[in-house]
N, C-alpha and C. Protein backbone atom coordinates (compact mmCIF):
# COMPACT_ATOMS: atom_id res chain seq x y z
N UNK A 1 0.85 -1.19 0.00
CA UNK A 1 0.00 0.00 0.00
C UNK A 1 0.88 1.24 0.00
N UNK A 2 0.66 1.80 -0.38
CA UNK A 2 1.00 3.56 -0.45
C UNK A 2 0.58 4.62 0.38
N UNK A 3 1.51 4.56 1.16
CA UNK A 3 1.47 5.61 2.41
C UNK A 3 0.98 7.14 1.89
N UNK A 4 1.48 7.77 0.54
CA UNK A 4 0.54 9.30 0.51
C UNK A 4 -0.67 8.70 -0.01
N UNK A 5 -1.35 7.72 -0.52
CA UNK A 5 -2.04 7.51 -1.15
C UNK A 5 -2.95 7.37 0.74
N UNK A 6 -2.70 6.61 1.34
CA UNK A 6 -3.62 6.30 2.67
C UNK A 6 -3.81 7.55 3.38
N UNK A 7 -2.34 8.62 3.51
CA UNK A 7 -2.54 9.99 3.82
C UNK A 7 -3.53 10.51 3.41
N UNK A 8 -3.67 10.79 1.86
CA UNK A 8 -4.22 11.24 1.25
C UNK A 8 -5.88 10.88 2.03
N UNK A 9 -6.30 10.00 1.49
CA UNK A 9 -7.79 9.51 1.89
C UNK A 9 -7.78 10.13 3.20
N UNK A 10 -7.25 9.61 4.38
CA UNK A 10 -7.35 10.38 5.55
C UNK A 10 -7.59 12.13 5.72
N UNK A 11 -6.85 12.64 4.72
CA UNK A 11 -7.57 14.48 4.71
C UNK A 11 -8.55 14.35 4.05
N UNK A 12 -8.88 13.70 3.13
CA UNK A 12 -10.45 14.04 2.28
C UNK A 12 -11.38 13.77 3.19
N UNK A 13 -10.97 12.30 4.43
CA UNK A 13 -12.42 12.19 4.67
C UNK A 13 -12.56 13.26 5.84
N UNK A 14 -11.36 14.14 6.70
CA UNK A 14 -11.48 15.14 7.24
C UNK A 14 -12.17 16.44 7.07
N UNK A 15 -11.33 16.48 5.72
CA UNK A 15 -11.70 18.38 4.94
C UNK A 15 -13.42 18.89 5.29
N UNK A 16 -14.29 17.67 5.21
CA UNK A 16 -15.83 18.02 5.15
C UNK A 16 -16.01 19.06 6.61
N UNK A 17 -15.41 18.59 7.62
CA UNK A 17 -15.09 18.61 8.69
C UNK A 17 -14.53 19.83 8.97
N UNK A 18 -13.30 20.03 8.45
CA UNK A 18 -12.48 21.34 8.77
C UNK A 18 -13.26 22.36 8.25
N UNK A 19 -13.31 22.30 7.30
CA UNK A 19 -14.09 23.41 6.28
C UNK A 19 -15.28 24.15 7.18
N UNK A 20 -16.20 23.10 8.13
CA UNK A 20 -17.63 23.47 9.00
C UNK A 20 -16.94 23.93 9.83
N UNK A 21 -15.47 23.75 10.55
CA UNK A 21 -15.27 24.21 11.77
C UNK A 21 -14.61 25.24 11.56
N UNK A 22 -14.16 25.64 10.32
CA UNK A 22 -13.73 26.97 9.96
C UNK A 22 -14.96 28.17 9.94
N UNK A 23 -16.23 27.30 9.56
CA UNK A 23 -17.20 28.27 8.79
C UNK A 23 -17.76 28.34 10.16
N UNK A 24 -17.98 28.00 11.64
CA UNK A 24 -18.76 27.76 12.47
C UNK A 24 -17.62 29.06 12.94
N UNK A 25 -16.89 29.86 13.11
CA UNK A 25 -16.13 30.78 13.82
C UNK A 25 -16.59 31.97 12.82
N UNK A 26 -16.71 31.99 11.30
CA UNK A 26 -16.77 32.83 10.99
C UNK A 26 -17.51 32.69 9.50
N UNK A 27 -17.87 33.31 8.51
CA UNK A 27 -17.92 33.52 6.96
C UNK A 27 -16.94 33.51 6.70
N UNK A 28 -16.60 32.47 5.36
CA UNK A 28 -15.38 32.95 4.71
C UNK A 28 -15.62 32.65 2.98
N UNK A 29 -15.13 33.43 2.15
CA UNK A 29 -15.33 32.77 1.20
C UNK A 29 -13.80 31.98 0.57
N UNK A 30 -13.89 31.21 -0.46
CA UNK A 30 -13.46 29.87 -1.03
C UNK A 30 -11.72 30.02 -0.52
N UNK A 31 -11.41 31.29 -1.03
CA UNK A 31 -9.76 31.50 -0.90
C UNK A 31 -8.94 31.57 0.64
N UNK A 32 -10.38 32.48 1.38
CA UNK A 32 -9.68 32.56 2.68
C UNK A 32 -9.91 31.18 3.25
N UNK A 33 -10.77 30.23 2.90
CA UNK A 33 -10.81 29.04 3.43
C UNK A 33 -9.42 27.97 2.90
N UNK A 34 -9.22 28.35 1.55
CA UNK A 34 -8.06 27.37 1.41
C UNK A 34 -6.64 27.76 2.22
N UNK A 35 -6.74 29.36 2.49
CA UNK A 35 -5.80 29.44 2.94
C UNK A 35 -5.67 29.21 4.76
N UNK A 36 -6.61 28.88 5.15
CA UNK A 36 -6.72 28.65 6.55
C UNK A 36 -6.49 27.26 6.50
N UNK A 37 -6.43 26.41 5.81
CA UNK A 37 -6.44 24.85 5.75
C UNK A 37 -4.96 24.98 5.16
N UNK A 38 -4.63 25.90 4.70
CA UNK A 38 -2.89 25.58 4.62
C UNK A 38 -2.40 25.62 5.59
N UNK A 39 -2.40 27.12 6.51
CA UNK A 39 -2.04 27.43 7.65
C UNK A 39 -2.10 26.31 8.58
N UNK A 40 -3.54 25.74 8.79
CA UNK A 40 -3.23 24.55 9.31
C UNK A 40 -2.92 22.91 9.29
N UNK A 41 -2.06 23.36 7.58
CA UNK A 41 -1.16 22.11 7.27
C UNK A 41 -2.16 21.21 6.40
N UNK A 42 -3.37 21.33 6.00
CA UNK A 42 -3.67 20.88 5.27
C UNK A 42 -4.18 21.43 3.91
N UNK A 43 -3.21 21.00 2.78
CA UNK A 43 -3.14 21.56 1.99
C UNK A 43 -4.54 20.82 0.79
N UNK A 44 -4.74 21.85 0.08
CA UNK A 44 -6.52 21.86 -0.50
C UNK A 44 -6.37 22.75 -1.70
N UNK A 45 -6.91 22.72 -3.05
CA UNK A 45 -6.51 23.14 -3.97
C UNK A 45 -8.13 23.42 -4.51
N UNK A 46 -8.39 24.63 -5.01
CA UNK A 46 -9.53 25.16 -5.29
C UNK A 46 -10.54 23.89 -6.26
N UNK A 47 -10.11 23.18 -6.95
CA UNK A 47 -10.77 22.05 -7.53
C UNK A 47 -11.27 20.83 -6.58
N UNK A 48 -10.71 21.02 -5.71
CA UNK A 48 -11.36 20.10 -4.64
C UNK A 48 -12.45 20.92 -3.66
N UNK A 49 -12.02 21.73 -3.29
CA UNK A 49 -12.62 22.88 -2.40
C UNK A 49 -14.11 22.91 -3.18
N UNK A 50 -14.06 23.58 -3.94
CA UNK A 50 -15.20 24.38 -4.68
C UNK A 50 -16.35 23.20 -4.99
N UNK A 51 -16.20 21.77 -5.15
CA UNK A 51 -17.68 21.00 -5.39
C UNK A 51 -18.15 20.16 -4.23
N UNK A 52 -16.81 20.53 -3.40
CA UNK A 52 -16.93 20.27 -1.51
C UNK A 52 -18.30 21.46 -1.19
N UNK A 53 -17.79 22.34 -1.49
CA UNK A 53 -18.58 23.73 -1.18
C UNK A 53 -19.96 23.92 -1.82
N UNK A 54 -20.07 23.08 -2.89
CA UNK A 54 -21.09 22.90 -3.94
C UNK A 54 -22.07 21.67 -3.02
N UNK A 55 -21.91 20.94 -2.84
CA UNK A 55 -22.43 19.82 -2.20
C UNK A 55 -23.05 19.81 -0.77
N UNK A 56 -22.13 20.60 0.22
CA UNK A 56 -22.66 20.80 1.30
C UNK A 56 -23.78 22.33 1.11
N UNK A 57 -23.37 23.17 0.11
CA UNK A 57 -24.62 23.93 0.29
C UNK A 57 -25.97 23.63 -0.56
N UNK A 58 -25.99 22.32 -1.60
CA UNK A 58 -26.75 21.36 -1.60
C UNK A 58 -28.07 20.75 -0.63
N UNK A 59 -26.82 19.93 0.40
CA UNK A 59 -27.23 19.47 1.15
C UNK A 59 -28.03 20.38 2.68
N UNK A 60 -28.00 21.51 2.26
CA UNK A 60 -28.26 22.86 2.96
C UNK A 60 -27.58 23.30 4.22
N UNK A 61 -26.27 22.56 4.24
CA UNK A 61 -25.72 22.39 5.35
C UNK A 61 -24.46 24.18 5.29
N UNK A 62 -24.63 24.48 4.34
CA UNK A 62 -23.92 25.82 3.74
C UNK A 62 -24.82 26.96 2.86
N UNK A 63 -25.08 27.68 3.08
CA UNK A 63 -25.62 29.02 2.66
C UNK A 63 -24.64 30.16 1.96
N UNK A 64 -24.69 31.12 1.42
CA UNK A 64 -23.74 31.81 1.19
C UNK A 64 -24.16 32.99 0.40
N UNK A 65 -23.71 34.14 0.78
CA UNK A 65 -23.97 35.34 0.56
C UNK A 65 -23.02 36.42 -0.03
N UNK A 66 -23.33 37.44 -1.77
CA UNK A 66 -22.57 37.64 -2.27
C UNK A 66 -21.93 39.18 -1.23
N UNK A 67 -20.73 39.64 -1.15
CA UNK A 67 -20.32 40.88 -0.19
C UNK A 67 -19.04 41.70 -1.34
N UNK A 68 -19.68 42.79 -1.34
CA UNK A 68 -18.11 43.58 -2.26
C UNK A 68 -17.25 42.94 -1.48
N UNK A 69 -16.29 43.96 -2.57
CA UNK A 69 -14.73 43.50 -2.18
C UNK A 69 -13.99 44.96 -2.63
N UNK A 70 -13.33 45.25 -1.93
CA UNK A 70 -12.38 46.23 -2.01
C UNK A 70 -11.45 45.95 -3.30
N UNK A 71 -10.95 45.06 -3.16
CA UNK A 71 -9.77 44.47 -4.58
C UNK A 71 -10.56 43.36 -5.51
N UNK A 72 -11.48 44.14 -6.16
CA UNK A 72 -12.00 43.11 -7.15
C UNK A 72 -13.57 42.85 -7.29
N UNK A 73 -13.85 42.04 -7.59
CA UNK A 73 -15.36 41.85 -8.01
C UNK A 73 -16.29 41.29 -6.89
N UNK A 74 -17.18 41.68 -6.86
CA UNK A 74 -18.07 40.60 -5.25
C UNK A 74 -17.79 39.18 -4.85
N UNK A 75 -17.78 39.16 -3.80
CA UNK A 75 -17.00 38.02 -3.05
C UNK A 75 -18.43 37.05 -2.46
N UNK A 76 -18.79 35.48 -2.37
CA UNK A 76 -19.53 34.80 -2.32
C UNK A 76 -18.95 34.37 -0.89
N UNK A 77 -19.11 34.81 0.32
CA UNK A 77 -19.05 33.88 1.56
C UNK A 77 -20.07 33.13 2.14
N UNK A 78 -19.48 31.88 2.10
CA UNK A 78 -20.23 30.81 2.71
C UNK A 78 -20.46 31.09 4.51
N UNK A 79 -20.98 30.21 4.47
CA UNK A 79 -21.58 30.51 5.94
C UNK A 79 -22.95 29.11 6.76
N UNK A 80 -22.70 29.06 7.91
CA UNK A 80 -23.11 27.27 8.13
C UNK A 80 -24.70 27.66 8.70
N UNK A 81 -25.67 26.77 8.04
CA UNK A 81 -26.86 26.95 8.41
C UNK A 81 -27.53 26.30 9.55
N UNK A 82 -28.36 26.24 9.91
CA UNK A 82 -28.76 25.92 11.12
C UNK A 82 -28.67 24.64 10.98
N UNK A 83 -29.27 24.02 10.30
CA UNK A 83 -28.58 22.60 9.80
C UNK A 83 -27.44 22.08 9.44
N UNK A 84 -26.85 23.33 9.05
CA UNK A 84 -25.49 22.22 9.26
C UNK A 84 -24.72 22.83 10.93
N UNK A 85 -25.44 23.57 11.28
CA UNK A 85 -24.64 23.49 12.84
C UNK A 85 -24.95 22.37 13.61
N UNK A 86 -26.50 22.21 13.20
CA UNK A 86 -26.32 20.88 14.17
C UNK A 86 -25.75 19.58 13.23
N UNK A 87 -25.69 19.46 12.14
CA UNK A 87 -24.84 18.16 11.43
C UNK A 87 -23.07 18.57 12.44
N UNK A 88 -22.86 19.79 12.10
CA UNK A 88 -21.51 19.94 12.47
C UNK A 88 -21.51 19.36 14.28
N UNK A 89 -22.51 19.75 15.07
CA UNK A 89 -22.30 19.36 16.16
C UNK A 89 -22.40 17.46 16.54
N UNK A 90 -23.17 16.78 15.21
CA UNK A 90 -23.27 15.64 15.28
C UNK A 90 -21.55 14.95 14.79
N UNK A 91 -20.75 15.88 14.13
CA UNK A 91 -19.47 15.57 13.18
C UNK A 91 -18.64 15.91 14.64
N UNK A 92 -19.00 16.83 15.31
CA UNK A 92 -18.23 17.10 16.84
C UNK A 92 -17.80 15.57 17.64
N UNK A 93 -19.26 15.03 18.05
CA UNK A 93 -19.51 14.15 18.78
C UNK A 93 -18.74 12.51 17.91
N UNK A 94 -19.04 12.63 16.68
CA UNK A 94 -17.47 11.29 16.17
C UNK A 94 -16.65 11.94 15.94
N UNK A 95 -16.03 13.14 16.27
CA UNK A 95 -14.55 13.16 16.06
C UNK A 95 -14.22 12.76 17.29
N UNK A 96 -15.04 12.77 18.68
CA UNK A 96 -14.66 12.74 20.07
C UNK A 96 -14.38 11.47 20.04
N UNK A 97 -15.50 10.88 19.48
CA UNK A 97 -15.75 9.08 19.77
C UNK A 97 -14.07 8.54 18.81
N UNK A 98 -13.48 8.71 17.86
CA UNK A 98 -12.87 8.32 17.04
C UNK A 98 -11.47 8.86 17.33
N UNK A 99 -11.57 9.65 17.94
CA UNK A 99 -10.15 10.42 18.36
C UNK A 99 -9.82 9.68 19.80
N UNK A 100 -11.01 9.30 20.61
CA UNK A 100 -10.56 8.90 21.90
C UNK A 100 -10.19 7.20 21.76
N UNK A 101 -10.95 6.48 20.55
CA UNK A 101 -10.54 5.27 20.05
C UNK A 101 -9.22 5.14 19.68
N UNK A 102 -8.86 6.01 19.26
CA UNK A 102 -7.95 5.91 18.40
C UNK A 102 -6.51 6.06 19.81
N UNK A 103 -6.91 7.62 20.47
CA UNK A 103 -5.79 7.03 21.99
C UNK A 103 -5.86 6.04 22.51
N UNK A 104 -7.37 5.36 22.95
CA UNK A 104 -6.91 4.36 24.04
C UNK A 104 -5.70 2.89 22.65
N UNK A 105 -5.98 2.97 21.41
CA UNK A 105 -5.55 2.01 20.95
C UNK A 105 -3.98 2.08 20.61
N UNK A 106 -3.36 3.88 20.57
CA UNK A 106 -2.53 4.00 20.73
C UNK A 106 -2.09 3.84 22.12
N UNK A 107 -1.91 4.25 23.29
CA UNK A 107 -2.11 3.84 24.84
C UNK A 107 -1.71 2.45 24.81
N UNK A 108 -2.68 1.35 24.46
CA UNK A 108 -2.09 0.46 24.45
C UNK A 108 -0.99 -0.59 24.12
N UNK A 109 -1.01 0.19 22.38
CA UNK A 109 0.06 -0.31 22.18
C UNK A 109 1.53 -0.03 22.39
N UNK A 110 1.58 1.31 23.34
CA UNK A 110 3.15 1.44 23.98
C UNK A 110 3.03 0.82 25.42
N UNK A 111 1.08 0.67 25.75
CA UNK A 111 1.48 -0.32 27.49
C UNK A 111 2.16 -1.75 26.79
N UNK A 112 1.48 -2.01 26.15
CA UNK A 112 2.02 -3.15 25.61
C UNK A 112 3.22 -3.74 25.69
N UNK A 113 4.17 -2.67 24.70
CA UNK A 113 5.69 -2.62 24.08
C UNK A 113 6.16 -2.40 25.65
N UNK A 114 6.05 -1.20 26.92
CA UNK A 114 6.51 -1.13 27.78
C UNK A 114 6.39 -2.45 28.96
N UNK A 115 5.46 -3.11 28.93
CA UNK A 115 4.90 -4.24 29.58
C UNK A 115 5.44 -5.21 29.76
N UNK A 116 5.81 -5.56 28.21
CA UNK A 116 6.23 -7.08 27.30
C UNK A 116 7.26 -7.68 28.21
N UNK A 117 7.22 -9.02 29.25
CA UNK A 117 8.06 -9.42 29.75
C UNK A 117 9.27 -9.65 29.35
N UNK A 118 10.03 -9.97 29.75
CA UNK A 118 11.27 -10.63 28.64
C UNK A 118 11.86 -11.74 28.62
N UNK A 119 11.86 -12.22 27.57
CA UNK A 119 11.58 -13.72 27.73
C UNK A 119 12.37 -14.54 28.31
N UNK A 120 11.56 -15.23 29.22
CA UNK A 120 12.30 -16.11 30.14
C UNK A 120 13.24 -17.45 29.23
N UNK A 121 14.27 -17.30 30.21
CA UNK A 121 15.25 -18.68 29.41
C UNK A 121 15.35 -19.63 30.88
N UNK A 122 15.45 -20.65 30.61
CA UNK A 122 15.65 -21.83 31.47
C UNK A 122 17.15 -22.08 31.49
N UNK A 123 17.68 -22.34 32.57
CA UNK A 123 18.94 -22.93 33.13
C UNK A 123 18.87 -24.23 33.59
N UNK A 124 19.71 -24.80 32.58
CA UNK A 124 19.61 -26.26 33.13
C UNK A 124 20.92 -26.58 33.81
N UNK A 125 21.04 -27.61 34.81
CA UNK A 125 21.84 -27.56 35.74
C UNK A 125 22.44 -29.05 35.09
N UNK A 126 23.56 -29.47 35.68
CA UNK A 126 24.09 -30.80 35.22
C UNK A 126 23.64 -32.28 36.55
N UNK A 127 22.99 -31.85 37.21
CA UNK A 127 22.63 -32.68 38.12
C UNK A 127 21.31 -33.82 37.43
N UNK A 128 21.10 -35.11 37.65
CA UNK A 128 20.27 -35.49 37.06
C UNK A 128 19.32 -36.35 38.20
């Protein structure tokens, strides 16, 4: 298997995620969102972004409203609807469940490694 390839999958099935918890602090539209997902290391490229953004305001979980712009043409910020605050608060509650799985299974496996007896050897004596 292919480690960026497993990386990979692991941010996509996140991004749905980041994106609501970006939009739940504030409006942003498409650019300031990619660039907040760089900042925080996950990198996102407007072709992925934009039918992410298409889909959840679909699913009515995103709304979005056009606002001038000082440098340029009117700006489209998204923004999370009452429905998707509470989807986002249901996406809250498995990141808890899946993040705390995921410690106790890490947890264990260094009690484990720290635990691991060491293996006993037998001494045999010449007496019979």
């Amino acid at each position: 298997m292919n480690i960026d390839n497993a990386k990979s999958q692991m941010r996509k099935g996140m991004l749905e995620y980041c994106i609501m918890l970006l939009l739940r602090r504030q409006s942003s539209y498409a650019a300031d969102i990619i660039q907040k997902l760089k900042e925080a290391k996950l990198i996102v490229v407007e072709g992925t972004l934009y039918p992410l953004l298409t889909r959840l305001k679909n699913d009515k979980l995103l709304s979005y409203e056009w606002r001038e712009s000082t440098q340029g043409p009117p700006r489209k910020y998204y923004v999370l609807t009452e429905t998707g605050e509470l989807f986002l608060a249901e996406l809250d509650k498995a990141w808890s469940e899946l993040t705390h799985t995921v410690n106790v299974l890490t947890q264990q496996q260094k009690s484990d490694i720290i635990t691991i007896p060491p293996i006993q050897t037998t001494k045999t004596t010449g007496t019979r």
